[in-house]
Protein backbone atom coordinates (compact mmCIF):
# COMPACT_ATOMS: atom_id res chain seq x y z
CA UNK A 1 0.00 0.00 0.00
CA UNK A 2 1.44 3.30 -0.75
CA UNK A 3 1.30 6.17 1.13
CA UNK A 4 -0.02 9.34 -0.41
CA UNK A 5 1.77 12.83 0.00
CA UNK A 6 0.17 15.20 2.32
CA UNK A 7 -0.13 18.52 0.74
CA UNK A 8 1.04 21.29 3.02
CA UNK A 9 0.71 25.07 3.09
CA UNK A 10 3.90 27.64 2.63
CA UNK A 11 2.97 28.69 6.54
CA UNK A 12 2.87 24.69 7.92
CA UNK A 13 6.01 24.09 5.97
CA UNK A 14 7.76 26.98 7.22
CA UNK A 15 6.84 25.96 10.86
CA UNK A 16 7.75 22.78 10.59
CA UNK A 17 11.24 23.56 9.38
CA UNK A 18 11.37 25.92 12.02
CA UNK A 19 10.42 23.51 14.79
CA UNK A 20 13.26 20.98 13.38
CA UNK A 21 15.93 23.72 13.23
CA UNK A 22 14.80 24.01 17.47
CA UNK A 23 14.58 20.48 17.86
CA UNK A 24 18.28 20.28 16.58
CA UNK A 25 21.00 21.13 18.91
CA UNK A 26 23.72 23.18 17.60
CA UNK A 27 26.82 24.34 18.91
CA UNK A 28 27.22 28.18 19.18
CA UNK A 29 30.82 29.52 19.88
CA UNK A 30 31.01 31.68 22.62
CA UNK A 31 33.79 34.49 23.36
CA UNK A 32 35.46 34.56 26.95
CA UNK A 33 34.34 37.89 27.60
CA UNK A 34 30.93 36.55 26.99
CA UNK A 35 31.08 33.77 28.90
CA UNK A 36 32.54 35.62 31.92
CA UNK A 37 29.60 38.31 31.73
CA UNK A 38 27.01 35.33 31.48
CA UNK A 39 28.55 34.29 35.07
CA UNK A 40 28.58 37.37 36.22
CA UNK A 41 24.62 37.83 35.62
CA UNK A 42 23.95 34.40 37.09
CA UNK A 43 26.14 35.05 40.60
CA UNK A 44 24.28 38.44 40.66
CA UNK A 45 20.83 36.57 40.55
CA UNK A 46 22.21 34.14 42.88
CA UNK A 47 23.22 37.06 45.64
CA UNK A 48 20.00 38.46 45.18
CA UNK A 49 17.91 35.75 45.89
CA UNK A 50 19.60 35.20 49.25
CA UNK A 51 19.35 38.74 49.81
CA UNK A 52 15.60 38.57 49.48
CA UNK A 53 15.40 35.02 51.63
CA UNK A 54 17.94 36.75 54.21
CA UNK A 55 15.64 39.48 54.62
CA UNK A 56 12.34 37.92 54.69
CA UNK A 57 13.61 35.82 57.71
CA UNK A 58 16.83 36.10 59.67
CA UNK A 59 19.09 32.78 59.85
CA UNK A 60 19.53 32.64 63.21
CA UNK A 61 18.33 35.48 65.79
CA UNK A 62 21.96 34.38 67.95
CA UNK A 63 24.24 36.90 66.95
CA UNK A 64 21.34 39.70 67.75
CA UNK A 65 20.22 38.19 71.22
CA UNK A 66 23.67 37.65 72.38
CA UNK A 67 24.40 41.36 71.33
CA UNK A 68 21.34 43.01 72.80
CA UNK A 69 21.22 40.62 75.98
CA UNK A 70 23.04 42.32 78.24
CA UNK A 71 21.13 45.91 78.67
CA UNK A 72 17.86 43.64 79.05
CA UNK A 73 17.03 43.27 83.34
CA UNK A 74 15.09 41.13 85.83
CA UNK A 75 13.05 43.37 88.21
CA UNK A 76 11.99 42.33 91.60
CA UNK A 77 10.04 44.71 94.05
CA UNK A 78 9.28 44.06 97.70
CA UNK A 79 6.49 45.61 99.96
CA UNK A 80 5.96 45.85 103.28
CA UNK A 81 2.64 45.26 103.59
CA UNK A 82 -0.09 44.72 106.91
CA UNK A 83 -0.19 41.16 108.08
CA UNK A 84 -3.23 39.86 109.19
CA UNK A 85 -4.43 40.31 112.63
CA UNK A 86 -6.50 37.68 114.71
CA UNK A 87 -7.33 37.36 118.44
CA UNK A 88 -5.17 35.51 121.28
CA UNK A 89 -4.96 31.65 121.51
CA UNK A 90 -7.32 30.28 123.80
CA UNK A 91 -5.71 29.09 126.79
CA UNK A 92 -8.18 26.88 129.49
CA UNK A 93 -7.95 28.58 131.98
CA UNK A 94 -6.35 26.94 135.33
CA UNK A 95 -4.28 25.15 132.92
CA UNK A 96 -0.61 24.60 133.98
CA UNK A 97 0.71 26.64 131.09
CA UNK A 98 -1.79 29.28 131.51
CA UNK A 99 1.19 30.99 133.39
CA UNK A 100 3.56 30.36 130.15
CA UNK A 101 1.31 31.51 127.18
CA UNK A 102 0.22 34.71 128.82
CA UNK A 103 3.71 35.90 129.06
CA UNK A 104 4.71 34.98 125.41
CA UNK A 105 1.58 37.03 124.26
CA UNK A 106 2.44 39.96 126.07
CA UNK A 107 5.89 39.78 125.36
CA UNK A 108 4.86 39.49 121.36
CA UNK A 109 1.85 41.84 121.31
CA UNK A 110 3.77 45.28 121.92
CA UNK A 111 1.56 47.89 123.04
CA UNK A 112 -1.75 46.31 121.09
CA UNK A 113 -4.10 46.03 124.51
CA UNK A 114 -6.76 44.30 122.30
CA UNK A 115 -4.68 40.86 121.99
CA UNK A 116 -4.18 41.41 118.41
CA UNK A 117 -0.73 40.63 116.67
CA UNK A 118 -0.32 41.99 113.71
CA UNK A 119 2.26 40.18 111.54
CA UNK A 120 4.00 42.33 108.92
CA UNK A 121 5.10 40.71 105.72
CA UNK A 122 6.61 41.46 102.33
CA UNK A 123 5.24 40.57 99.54
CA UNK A 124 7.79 40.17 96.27
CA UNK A 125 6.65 40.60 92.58
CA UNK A 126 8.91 40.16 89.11
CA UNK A 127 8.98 42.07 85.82
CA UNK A 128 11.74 43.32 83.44
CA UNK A 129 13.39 46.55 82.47
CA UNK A 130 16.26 47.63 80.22
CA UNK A 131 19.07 49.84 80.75
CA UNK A 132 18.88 53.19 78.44
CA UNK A 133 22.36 54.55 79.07
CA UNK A 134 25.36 53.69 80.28
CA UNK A 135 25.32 56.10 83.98
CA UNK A 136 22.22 53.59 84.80
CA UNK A 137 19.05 54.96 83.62
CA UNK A 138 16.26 51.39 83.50
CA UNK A 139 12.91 51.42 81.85
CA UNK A 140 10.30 49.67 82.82
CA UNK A 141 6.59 49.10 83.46
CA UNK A 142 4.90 51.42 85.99
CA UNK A 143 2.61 48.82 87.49
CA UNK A 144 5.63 46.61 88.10
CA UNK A 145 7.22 48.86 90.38
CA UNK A 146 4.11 50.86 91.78
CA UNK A 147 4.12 50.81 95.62
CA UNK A 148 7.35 48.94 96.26
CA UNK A 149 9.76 50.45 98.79
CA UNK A 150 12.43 48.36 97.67
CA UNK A 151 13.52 47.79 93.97
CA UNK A 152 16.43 44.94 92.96
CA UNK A 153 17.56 45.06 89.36
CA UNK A 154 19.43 42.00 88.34
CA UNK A 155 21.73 41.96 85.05
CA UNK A 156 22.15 39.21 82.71
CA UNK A 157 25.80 38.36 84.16
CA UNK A 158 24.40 37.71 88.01
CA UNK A 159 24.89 40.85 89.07
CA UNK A 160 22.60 42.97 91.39
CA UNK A 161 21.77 46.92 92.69
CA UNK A 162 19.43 48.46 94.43
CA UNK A 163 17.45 50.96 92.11
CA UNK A 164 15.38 54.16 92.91
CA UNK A 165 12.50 55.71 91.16
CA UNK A 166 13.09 58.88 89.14
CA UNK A 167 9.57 59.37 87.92
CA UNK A 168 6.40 57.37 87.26
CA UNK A 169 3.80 58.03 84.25
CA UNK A 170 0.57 55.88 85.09
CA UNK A 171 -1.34 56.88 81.80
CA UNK A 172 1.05 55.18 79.75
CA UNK A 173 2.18 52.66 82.16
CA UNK A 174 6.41 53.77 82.30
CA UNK A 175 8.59 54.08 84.77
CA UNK A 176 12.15 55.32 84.72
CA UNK A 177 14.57 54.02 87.28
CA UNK A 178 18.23 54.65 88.21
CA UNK A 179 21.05 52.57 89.65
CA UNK A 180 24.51 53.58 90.93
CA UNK A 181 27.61 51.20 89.30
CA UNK A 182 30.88 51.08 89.73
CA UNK A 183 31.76 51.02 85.41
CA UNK A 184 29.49 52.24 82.46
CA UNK A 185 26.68 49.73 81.67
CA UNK A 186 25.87 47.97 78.87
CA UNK A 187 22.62 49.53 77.15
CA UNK A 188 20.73 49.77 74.42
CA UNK A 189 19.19 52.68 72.05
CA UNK A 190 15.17 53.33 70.94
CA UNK A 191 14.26 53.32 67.67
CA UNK A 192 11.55 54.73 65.60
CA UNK A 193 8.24 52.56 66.24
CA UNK A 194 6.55 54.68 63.40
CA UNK A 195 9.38 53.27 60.97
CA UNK A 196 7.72 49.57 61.93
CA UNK A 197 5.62 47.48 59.38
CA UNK A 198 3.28 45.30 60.29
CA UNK A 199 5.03 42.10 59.35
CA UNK A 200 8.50 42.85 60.61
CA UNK A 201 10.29 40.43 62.68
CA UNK A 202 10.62 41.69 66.21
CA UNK A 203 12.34 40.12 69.60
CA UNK A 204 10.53 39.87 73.07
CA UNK A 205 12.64 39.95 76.31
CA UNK A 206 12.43 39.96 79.97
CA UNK A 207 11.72 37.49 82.48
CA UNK A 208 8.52 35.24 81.71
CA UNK A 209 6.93 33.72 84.63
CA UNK A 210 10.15 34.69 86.95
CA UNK A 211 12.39 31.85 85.07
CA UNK A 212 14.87 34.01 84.42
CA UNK A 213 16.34 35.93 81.07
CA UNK A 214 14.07 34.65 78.00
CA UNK A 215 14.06 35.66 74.03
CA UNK A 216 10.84 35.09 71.67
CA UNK A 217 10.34 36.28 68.50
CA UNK A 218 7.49 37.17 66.34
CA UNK A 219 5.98 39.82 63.91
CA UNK A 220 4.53 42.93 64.38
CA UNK A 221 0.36 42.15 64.11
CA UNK A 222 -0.87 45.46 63.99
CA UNK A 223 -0.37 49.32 64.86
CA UNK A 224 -1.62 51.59 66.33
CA UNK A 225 -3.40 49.86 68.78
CA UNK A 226 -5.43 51.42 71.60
CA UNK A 227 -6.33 50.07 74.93
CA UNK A 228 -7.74 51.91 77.94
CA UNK A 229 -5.40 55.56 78.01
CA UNK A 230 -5.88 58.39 76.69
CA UNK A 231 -2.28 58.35 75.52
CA UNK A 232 -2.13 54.62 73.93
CA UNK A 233 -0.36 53.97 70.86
CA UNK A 234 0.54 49.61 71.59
CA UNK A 235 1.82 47.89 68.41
CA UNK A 236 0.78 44.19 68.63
CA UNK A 237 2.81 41.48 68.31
CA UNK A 238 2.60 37.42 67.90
CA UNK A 239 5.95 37.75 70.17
CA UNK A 240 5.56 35.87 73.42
CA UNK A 241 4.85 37.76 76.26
CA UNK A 242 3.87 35.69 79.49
CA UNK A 243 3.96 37.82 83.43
CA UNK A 244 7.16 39.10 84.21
CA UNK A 245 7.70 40.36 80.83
CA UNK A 246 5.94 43.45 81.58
CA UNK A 247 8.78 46.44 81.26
CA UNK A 248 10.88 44.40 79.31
CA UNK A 249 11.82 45.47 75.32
CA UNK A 250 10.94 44.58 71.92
CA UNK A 251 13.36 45.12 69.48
CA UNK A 252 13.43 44.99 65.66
CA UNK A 253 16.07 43.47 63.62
CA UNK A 254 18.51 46.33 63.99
CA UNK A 255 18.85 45.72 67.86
CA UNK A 256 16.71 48.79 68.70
CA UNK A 257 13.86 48.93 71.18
CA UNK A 258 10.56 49.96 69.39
CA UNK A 259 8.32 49.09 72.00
CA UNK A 260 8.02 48.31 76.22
CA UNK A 261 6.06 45.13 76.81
CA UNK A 262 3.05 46.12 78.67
CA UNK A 263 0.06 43.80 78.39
CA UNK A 264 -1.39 40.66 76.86
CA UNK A 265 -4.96 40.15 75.45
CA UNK A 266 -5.47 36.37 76.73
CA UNK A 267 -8.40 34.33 78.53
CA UNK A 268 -6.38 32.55 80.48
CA UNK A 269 -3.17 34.78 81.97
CA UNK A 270 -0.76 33.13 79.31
CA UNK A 271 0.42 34.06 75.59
CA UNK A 272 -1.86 33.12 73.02
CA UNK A 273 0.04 35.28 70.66
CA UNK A 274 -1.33 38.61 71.32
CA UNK A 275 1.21 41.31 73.25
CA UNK A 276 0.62 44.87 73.04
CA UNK A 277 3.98 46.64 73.42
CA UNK A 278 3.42 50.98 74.07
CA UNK A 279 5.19 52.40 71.14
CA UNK A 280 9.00 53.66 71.52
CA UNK A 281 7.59 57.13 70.39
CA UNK A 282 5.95 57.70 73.09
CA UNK A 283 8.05 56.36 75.46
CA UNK A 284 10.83 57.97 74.89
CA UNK A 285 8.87 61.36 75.32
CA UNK A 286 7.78 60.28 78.72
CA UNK A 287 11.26 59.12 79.32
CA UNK A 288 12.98 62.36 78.62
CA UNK A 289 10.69 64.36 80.89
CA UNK A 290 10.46 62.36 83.79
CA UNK A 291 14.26 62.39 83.57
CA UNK A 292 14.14 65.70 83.28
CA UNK A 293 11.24 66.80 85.66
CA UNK A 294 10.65 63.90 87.26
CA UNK A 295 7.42 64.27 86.18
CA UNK A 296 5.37 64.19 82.78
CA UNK A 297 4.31 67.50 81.41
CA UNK A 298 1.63 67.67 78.44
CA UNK A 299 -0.30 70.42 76.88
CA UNK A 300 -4.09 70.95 77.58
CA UNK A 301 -6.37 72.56 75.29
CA UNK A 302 -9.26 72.04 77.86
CA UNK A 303 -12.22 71.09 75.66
CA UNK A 304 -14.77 67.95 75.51
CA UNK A 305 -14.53 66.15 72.00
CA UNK A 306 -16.28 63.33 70.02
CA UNK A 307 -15.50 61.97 66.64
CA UNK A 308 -16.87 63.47 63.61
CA UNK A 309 -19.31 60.18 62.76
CA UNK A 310 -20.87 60.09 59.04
CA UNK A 311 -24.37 60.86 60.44
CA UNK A 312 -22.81 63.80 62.32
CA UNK A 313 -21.05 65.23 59.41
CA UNK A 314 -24.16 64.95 57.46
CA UNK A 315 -26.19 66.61 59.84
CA UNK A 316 -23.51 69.28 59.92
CA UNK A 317 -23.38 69.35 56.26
CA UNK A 318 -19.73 68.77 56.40
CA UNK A 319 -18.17 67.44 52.91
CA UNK A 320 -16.48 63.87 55.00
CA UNK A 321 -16.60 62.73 58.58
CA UNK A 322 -13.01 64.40 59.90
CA UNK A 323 -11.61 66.39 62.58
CA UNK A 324 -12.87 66.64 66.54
CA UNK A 325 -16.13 68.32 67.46
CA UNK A 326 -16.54 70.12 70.16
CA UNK A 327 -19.26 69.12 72.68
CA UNK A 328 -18.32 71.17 75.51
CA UNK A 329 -15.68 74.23 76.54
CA UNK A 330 -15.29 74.69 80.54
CA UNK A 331 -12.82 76.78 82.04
CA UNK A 332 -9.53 76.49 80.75
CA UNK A 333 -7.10 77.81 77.30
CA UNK A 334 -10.00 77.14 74.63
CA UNK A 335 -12.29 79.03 76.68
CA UNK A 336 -10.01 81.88 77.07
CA UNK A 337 -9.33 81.79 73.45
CA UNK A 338 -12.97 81.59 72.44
CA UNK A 339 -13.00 78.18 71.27
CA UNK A 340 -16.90 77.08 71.64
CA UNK A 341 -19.28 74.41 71.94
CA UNK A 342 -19.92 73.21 67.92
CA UNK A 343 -16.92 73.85 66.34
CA UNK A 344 -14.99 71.50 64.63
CA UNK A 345 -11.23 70.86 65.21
CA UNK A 346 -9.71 70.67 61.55
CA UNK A 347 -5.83 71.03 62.55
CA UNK A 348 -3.91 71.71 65.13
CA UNK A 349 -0.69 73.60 65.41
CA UNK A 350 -0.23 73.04 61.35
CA UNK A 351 -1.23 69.13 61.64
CA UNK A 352 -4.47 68.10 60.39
CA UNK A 353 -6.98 66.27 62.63
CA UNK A 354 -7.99 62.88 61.52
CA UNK A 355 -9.95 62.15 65.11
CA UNK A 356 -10.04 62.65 68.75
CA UNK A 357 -7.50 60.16 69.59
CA UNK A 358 -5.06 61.88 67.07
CA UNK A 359 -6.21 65.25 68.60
CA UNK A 360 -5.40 64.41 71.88
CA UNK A 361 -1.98 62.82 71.24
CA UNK A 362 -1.15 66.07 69.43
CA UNK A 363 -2.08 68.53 72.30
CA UNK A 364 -0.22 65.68 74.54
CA UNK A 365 3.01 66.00 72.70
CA UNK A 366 2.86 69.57 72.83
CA UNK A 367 5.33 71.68 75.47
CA UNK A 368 2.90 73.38 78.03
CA UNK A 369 2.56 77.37 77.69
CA UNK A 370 2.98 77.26 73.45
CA UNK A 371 1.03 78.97 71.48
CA UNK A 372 -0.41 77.17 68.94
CA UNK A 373 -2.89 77.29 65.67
CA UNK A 374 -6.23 75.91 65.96
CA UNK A 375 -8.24 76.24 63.08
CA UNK A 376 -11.63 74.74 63.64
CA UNK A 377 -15.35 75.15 61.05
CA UNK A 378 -17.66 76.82 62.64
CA UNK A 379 -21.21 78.22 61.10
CA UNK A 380 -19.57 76.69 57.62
CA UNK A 381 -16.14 79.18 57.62
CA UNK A 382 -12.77 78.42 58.79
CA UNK A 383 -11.61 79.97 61.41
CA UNK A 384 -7.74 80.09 63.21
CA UNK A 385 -7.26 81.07 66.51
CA UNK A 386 -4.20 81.01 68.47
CA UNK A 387 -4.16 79.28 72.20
CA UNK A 388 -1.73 79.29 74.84
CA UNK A 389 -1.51 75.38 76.40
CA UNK A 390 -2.13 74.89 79.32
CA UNK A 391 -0.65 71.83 81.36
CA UNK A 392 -2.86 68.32 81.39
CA UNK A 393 -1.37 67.46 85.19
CA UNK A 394 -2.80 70.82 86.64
CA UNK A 395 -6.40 70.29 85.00
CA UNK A 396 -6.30 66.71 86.02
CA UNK A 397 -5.50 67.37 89.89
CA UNK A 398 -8.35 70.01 90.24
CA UNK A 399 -10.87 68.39 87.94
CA UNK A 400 -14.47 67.88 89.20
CA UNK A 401 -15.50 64.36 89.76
CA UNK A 402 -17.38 62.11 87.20
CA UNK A 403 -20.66 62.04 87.45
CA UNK A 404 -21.74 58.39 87.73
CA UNK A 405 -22.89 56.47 84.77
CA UNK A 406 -25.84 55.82 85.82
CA UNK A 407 -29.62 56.53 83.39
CA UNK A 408 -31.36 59.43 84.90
CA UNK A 409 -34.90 59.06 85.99
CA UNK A 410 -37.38 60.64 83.32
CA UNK A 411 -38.83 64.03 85.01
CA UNK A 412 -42.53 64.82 85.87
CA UNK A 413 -44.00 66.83 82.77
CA UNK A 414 -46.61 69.37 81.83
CA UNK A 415 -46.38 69.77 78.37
CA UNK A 416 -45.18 67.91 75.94
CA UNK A 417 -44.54 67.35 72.27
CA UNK A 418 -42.96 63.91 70.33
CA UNK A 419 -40.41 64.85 67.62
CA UNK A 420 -38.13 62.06 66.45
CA UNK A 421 -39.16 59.31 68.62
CA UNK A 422 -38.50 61.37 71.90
CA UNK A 423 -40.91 62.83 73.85
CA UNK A 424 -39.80 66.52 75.11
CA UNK A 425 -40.98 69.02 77.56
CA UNK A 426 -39.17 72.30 78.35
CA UNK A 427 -36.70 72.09 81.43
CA UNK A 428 -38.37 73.78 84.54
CA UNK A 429 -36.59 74.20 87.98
CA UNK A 430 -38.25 71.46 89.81
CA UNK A 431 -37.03 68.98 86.46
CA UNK A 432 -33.05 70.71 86.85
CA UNK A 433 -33.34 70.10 90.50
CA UNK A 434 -34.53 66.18 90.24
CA UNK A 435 -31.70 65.77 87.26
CA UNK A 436 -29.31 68.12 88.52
CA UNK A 437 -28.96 70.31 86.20
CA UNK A 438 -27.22 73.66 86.95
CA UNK A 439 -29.55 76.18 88.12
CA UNK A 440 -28.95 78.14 84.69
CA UNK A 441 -29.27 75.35 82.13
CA UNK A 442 -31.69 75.67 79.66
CA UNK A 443 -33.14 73.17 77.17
CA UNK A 444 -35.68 70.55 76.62
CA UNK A 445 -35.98 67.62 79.06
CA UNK A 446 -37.35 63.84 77.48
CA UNK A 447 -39.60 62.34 79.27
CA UNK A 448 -39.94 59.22 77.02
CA UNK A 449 -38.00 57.33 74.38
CA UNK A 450 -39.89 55.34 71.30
CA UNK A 451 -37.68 51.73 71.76
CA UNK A 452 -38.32 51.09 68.20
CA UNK A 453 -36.45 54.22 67.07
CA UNK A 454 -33.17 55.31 66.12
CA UNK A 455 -33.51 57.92 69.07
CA UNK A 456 -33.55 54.44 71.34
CA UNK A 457 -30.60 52.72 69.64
CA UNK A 458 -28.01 55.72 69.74
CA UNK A 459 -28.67 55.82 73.48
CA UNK A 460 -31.05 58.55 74.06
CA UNK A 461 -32.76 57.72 77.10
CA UNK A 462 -35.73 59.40 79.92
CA UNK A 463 -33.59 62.38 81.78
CA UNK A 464 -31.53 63.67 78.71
CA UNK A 465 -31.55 67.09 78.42
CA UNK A 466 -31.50 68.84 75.16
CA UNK A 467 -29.54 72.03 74.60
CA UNK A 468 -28.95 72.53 71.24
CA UNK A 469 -30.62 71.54 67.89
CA UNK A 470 -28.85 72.43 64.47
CA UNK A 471 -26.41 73.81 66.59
CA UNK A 472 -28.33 76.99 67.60
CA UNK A 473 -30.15 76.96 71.34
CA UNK A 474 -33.41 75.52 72.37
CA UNK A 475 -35.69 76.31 74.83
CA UNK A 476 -38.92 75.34 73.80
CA UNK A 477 -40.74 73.51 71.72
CA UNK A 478 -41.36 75.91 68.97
CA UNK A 479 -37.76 76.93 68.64
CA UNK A 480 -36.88 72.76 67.81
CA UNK A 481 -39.72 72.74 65.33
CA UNK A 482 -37.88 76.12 63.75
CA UNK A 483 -34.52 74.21 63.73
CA UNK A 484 -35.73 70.83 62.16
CA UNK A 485 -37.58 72.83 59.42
CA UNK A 486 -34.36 75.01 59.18
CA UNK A 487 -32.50 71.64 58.74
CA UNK A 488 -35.02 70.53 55.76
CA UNK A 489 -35.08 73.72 54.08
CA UNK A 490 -30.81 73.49 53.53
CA UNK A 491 -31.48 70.03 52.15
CA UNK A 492 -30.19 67.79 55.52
CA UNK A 493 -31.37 64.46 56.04
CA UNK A 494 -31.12 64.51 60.00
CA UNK A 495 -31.03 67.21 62.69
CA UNK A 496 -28.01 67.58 64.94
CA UNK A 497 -28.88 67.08 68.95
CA UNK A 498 -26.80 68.30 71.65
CA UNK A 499 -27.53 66.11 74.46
CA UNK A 500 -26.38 66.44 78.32
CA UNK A 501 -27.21 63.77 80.35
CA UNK A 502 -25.24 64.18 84.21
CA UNK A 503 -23.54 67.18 83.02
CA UNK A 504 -21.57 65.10 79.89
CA UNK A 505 -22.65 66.62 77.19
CA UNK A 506 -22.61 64.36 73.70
CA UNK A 507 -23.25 65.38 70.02
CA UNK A 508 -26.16 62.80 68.46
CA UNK A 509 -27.44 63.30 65.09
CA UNK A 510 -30.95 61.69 64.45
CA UNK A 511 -32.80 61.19 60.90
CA UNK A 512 -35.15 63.26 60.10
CA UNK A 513 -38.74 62.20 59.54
CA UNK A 514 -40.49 62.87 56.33
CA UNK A 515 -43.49 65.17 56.31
């Protein structure tokens, strides 16, 4: 049988050849100098490859741990503290050591005529610290040194000193110690915790459970991270952290402390991989006052703020949901300045203002007695208006106290009117007496609050006193039915509310209903 020819086109034949001529190896001469630039480019690759692996993780953390080891410190505090008290042994009496047991009671009681011994005892905690500079200034954690009368630093090689406090700062939880040595100390520097990424490898030291000096590692989580003060700024890490790591550093891969080990989210008292360490940029602030002063020293602008939510900036008819509004001005630099109850905090000192938090870390940061820019909205126009700082410890030492947090009881009412789910009645001094309310406060008091409303679920309640609507007074009924059709007539979708309830006064915007 023969086999017939297969007709092919010019483009098949052309491939074909071509994919022959591949198939087919060839020699091809090359020069020296090419050859030597063709190894060249390959160790190049090579290099950077490992230069990439190196950095993505580190070998071996050794060589780091061993370097940085020796500024790191075990803490232990002791306290004299009240042992307990209880009443004589019982002694039968006519028993032949009746005699015997009264005199070693009296001879141990002292002057205590009631029988009672008290026992003092000390009682001994652990953390960790690091040194800061070489004449013997220590970090650490406030709480781990807070009401000890004696402090013992230990270093990694064995050996011990007594330390004394130079200042305290409970609000972000430091403490700065200093020991007397006999030759310079080993120590370590802070670096810049705003430089960290979240996914940078990071080393945890101190003392874990009191078993001595102990290295993890681990990654940065997150930033930023807030917890309880008004000054927080943790970054999180995966690190290990157990108690008796509180005080003690985190460094990043350049040996330099970023953070100071302070707390650990965990359900039950050990590492489950979440450590908050309070940022070196902070710390270091608070470090170079209380070194300084002995004490911290931040700037007060002496005003009440709340974020700017959407629904507030809305109401407002602000173009996006920035800066820190103003709920309340008492006595202090923004009063003096004129700073006043609605405006909005855009920047501060040159800096815009994201939020509150950022706000108050700004004024924080800033020396006491400066004069500084604040340029807030107010009525729609920018405004700037310079104001002289005051200092946060002063306010803080004569502040009022809190009113308790507690829902006040709905007043007895007259008249009445329902407008967004509330049900209003102006204030009258029997209602500022049973909510107490200064004598001068004006306003509308609610008696009642719809449960199915959005009045309900943003936490209006029975007591609440209304001052403001649309951000213009109110004292009747009339005058909030002029602001809400004020508020429709500019085109706004909800009415702004300023609400006091216990003398904390809040900003809540509510939707308004259609007619």
């Amino acid at each position: 049988m023969q086999s017939k020819a297969v007709a092919r086109t010019p483009f098949e034949a052309q491939t074909s050849a071509h994919v022959q001529t591949l198939a087919k190896p060839q020699s091809i001469p090359f020069s020296p100098m090419l050859r030597a630039a063709l190894m060249g480019l390959m160790a190049l690759s090579l290099l950077l490859v490992q230069a990439v692996m190196a950095d993505a993780k580190p070998e071996s953390l050794a060589p780091l741990a061993e370097k940085i080891s020796p500024s790191v410190v075990n803490i232990t505090t002791s306290t004299l503290v009240e042992g307990r008290t209880g009443p004589r042994g019982i002694v039968p009496e006519g028993s032949p050591f009746e005699d015997f047991f009264r005199e070693f009671q009296d001879r141990n009681r002292g002057d205590d005529e009631s029988g009672e011994t008290p026992s003092p005892r000390r009682s001994s905690a652990l953390g960790s610290g690091f040194v800061i500079s070489e004449d013997g200034y220590v970090v650490t954690n406030n709480h781990v040194i807070e009401g000890a009368d004696e402090i013992t630093i230990e270093f990694f090689s064995g050996k011990e000193l007594i330390a004394k406090v130079i200042g305290t700062d409970p609000n972000t939880d430091i403490a700065l110690l200093k020991v007397e040595a006999d030759e310079p100390l080993p120590f370590v520097n802070f670096g810049n915790s705003d430089a960290a990424r979240v996914g940078d490898w990071v080393i945890a030291m101190g003392n874990p459970l009191g078993q001595g000096f102990s290295v993890s590692a681990g990654i940065v989580s997150a930033r930023n991270r807030a917890l309880s003060g008004t000054y927080d700024d943790y970054i999180q890490t995966d690190a290990a952290i157990n108690r008796g790591n509180s005080g003690g550093p985190l460094f990043n891969m350049d040996g330099a402390v970023i953070g100071v080990n302070t707390a650990i989210l965990s359900p039950n008292g050990g590492s489950i991989g979440i450590g908050f360490s309070m940022a070196s940029n902070v710390v270091t602030r608070v470090v170079d006052q209380l070194k300084e002063f002995g004490e911290t020293r931040r700037g007060w602008l002496g005003v009440r703020i709340q974020d700017v939510t959407q629904d507030v900036a809305d109401a407002m008819g602000l173009a996006k949901s920035t800066g820190a509004l103003i709920t309340d001005v008492p006595d202090g630099p923004a009063k003096d300045a004129g700073l006043a109850t609605g405006d909005v905090i855009m920047s501060f000192d040159g800096v815009d203002v994201a939020d509150t938090r950022g706000l108050v870390r700004q004024v924080g940061n800033s020396p006491v007695g400066a004069t500084v820019r604040v340029t807030v909205l107010r009525e729609g126009k920018t405004q700037t208006i310079p104001v002289v700082l005051g200092r946060r410890e002063d306010a803080d030492g004569t502040a009022a106290p809190e009113a308790e947090n507690e829902e006040p009881q709905a007043p007895d009412a007259p008249e009445m009117s329902s407008l967004m789910g509330l049900t209003l009645t102006p204030l009258t001094d029997e209602m500022r007496g049973e909510l107490g309310a200064a004598a001068d406060l004006e306003g509308l008091a609610v008696t009642e609050v719809d449960e199915d409303t959005e009045a309900f679920e943003k936490g209006l309640r029975a007591g609440d006193i209304i001052t403001e609507a649309g951000q213009q007074t109110v004292t009747s009924i009339s005058e909030l039915n002029d602001r809400v059709a004020a508020a429709r007539e500019a085109g706004r979708k909800s009415l702004l509310l300023l609400v006091r309830r216990a003398g904390d006064p809040r900003f809540v915007a509510l939707t308004l209903e259609e007619e």
